[in-house]
Protein backbone atom coordinates (compact mmCIF):
# COMPACT_ATOMS: atom_id res chain seq x y z
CA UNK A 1 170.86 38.74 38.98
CA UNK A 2 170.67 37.23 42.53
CA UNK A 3 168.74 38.12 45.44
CA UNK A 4 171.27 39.82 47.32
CA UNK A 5 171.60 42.13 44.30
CA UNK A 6 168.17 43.44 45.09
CA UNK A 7 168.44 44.50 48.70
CA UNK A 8 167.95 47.61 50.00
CA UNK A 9 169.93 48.91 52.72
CA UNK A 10 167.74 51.24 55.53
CA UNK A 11 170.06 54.24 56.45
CA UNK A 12 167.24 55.97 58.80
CA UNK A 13 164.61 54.54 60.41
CA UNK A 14 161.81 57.36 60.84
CA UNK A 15 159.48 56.38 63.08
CA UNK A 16 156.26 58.66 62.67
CA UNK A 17 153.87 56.68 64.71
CA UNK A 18 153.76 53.25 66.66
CA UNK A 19 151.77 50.97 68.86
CA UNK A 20 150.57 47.81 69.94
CA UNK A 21 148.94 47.38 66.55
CA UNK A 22 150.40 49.37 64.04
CA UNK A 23 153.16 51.24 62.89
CA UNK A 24 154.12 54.17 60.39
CA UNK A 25 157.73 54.53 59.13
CA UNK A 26 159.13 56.83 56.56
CA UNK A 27 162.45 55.34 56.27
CA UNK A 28 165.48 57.14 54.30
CA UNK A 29 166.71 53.84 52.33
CA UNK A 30 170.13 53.19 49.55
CA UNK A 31 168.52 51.55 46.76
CA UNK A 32 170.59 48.63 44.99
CA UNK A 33 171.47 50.99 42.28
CA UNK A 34 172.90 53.71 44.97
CA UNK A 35 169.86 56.30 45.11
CA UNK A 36 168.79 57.23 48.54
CA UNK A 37 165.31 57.58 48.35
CA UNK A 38 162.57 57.71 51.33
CA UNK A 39 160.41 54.97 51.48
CA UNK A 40 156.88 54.86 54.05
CA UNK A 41 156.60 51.42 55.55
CA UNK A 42 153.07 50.34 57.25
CA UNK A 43 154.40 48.16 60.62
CA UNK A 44 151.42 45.49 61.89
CA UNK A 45 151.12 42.15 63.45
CA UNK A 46 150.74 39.11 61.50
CA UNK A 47 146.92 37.71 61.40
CA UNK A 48 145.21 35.18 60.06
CA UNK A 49 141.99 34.22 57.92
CA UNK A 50 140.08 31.14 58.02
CA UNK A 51 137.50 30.12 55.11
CA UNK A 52 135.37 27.70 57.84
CA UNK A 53 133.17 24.89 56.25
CA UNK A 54 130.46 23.22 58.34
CA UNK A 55 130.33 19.50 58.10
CA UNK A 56 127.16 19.71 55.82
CA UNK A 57 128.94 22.15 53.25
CA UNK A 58 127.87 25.85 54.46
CA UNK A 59 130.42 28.94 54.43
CA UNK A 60 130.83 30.89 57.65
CA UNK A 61 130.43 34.63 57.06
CA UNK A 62 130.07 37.30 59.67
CA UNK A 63 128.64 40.40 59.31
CA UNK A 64 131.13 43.11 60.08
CA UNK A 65 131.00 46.95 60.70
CA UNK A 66 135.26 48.04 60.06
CA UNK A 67 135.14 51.58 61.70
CA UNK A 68 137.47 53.10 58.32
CA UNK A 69 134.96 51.33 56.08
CA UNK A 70 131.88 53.10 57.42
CA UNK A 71 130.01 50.07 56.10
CA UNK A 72 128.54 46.64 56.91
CA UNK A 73 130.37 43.57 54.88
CA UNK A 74 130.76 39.54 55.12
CA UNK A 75 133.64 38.79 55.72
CA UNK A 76 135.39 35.37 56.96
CA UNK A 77 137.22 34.56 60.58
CA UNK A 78 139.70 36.08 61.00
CA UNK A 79 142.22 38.28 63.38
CA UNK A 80 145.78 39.23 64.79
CA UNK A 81 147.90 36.71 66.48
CA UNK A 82 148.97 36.91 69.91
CA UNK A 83 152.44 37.39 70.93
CA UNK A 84 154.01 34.20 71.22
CA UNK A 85 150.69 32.29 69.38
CA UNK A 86 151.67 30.22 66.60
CA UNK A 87 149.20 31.22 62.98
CA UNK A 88 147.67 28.17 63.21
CA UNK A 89 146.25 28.42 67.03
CA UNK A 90 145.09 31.60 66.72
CA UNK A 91 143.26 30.67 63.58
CA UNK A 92 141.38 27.79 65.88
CA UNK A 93 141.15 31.05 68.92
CA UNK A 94 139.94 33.13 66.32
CA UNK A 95 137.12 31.11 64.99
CA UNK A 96 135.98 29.80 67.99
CA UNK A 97 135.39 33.52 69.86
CA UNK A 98 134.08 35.11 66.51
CA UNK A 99 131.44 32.21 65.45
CA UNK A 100 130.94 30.12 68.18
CA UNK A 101 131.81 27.02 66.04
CA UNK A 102 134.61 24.42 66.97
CA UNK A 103 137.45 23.90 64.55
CA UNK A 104 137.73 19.82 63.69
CA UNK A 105 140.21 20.02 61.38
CA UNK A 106 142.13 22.97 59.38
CA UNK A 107 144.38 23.02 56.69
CA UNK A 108 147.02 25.92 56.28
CA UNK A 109 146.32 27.35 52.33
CA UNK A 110 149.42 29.69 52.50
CA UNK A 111 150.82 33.14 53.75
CA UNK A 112 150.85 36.23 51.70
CA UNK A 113 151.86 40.02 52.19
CA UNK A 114 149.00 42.03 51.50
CA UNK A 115 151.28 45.49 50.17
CA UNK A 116 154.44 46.43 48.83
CA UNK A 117 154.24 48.54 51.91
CA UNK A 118 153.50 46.24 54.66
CA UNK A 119 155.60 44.21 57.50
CA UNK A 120 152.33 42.00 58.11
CA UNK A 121 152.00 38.57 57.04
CA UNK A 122 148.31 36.87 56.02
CA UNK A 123 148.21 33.43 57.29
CA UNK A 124 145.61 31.65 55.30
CA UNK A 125 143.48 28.49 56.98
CA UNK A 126 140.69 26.35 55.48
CA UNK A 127 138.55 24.32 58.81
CA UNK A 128 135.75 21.91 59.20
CA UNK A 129 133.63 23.30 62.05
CA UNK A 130 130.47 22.39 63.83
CA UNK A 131 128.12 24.79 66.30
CA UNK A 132 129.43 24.29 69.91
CA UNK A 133 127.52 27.73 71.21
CA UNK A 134 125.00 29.81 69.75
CA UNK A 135 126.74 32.59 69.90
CA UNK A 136 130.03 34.12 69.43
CA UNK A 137 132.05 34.66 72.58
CA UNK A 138 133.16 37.81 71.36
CA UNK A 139 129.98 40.14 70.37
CA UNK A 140 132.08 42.93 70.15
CA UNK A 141 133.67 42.66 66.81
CA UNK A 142 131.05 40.82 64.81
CA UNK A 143 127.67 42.19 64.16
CA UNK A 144 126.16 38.48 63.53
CA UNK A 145 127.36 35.00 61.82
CA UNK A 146 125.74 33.10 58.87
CA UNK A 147 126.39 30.27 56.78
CA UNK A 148 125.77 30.17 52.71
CA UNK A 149 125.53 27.87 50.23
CA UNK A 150 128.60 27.83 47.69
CA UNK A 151 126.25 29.22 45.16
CA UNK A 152 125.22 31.96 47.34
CA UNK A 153 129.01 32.49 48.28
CA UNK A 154 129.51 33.27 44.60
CA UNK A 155 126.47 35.36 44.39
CA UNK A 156 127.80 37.86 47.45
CA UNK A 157 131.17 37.62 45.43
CA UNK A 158 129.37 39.10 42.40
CA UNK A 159 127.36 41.74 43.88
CA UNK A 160 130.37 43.31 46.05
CA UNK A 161 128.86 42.23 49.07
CA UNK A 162 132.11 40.87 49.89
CA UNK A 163 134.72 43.30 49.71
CA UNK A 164 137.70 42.29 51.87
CA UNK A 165 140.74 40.78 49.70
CA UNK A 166 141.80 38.62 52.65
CA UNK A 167 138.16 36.76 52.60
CA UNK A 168 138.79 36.35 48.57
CA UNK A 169 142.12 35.05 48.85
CA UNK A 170 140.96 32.26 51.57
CA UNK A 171 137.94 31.54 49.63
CA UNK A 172 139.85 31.26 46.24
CA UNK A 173 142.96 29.32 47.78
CA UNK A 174 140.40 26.74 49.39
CA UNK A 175 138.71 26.19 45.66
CA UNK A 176 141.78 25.76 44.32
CA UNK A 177 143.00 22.98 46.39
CA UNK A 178 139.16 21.58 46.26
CA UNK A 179 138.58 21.73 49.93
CA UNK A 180 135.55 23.47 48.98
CA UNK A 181 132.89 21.07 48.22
């Protein structure tokens, strides 16, 4: 079969709830084989996450406090992009207000949806940072930054102190093109 044989056509779009940051549809839809069915769709903006190296081979984590989560976790850089930002320069924007590091090079890893029921796009980055200020510009979303040892990476990986997919998807992505040293 072909693509086009798989498309779904939206007959209603049932807006529940919307805003600068996310969106709830629950959309009447004609599936390919003629059932009309009613599908919930998660609207978002696109972000991006950034596995960022130092030059002597340290992870950036941050500490994090997600308001749903009700929980401290390490997570990587990351954040939404800006209307008319391309992925890439809000990946440098993002890592430079949430660590206080300077990117001095990055590498784009890939883009991936994160649910069946999601508009958003992941935009995955790998960088090579150094320390330009102490601390982040933005205190407001990040509790404190650290770097770790590879080992120690995969330690935090094993006892569930990291549990957001984006971070493992950057981190794994980055080992598998060896950009992680």
């Amino acid at each position: 079969m072909n693509q086009k044989s798989y498309i779904w056509k939206q007959l209603e779009e049932r807006v529940i709830f919307r805003n600068r940051f996310i969106g709830l549809r629950n959309d009447l839809v004609l599936r390919p084989d003629g059932q009309q069915i009613e599908y919930v769709v998660i609207e978002g903006r696109d972000f991006v996450t950034i596995i960022c190296q130092t030059i002597d081979d340290k992870i950036i984590l941050v500490d994090a406090y997600p308001y749903p989560w009700q929980m401290k976790t390490k997570t990587t850089v990351g954040g939404m992009i800006d209307k008319g930002e391309k992925p890439k320069e809000a990946a440098i924007r993002e890592t430079e207000e949430e660590t206080g590091y300077k990117v001095e090079n990055i590498t784009f890893l890939g883009k991936i949806k994160i649910s069946f029921l999601n508009t958003v796009w992941n935009y995955l980055y790998f960088a090579i940072v150094k320390r330009i200020n102490s601390k982040p510009i933005d205190p407001n979303e990040i509790i404190s930054v650290h770097e770790f040892s590879i080992a120690e990476i995969h330690k935090l990986i094993k006892n569930g102190d990291i549990l957001h997919s984006s971070t493992m998807n950057a981190f794994l992505l980055a080992k598998f093109y060896n950009l992680i040293k």
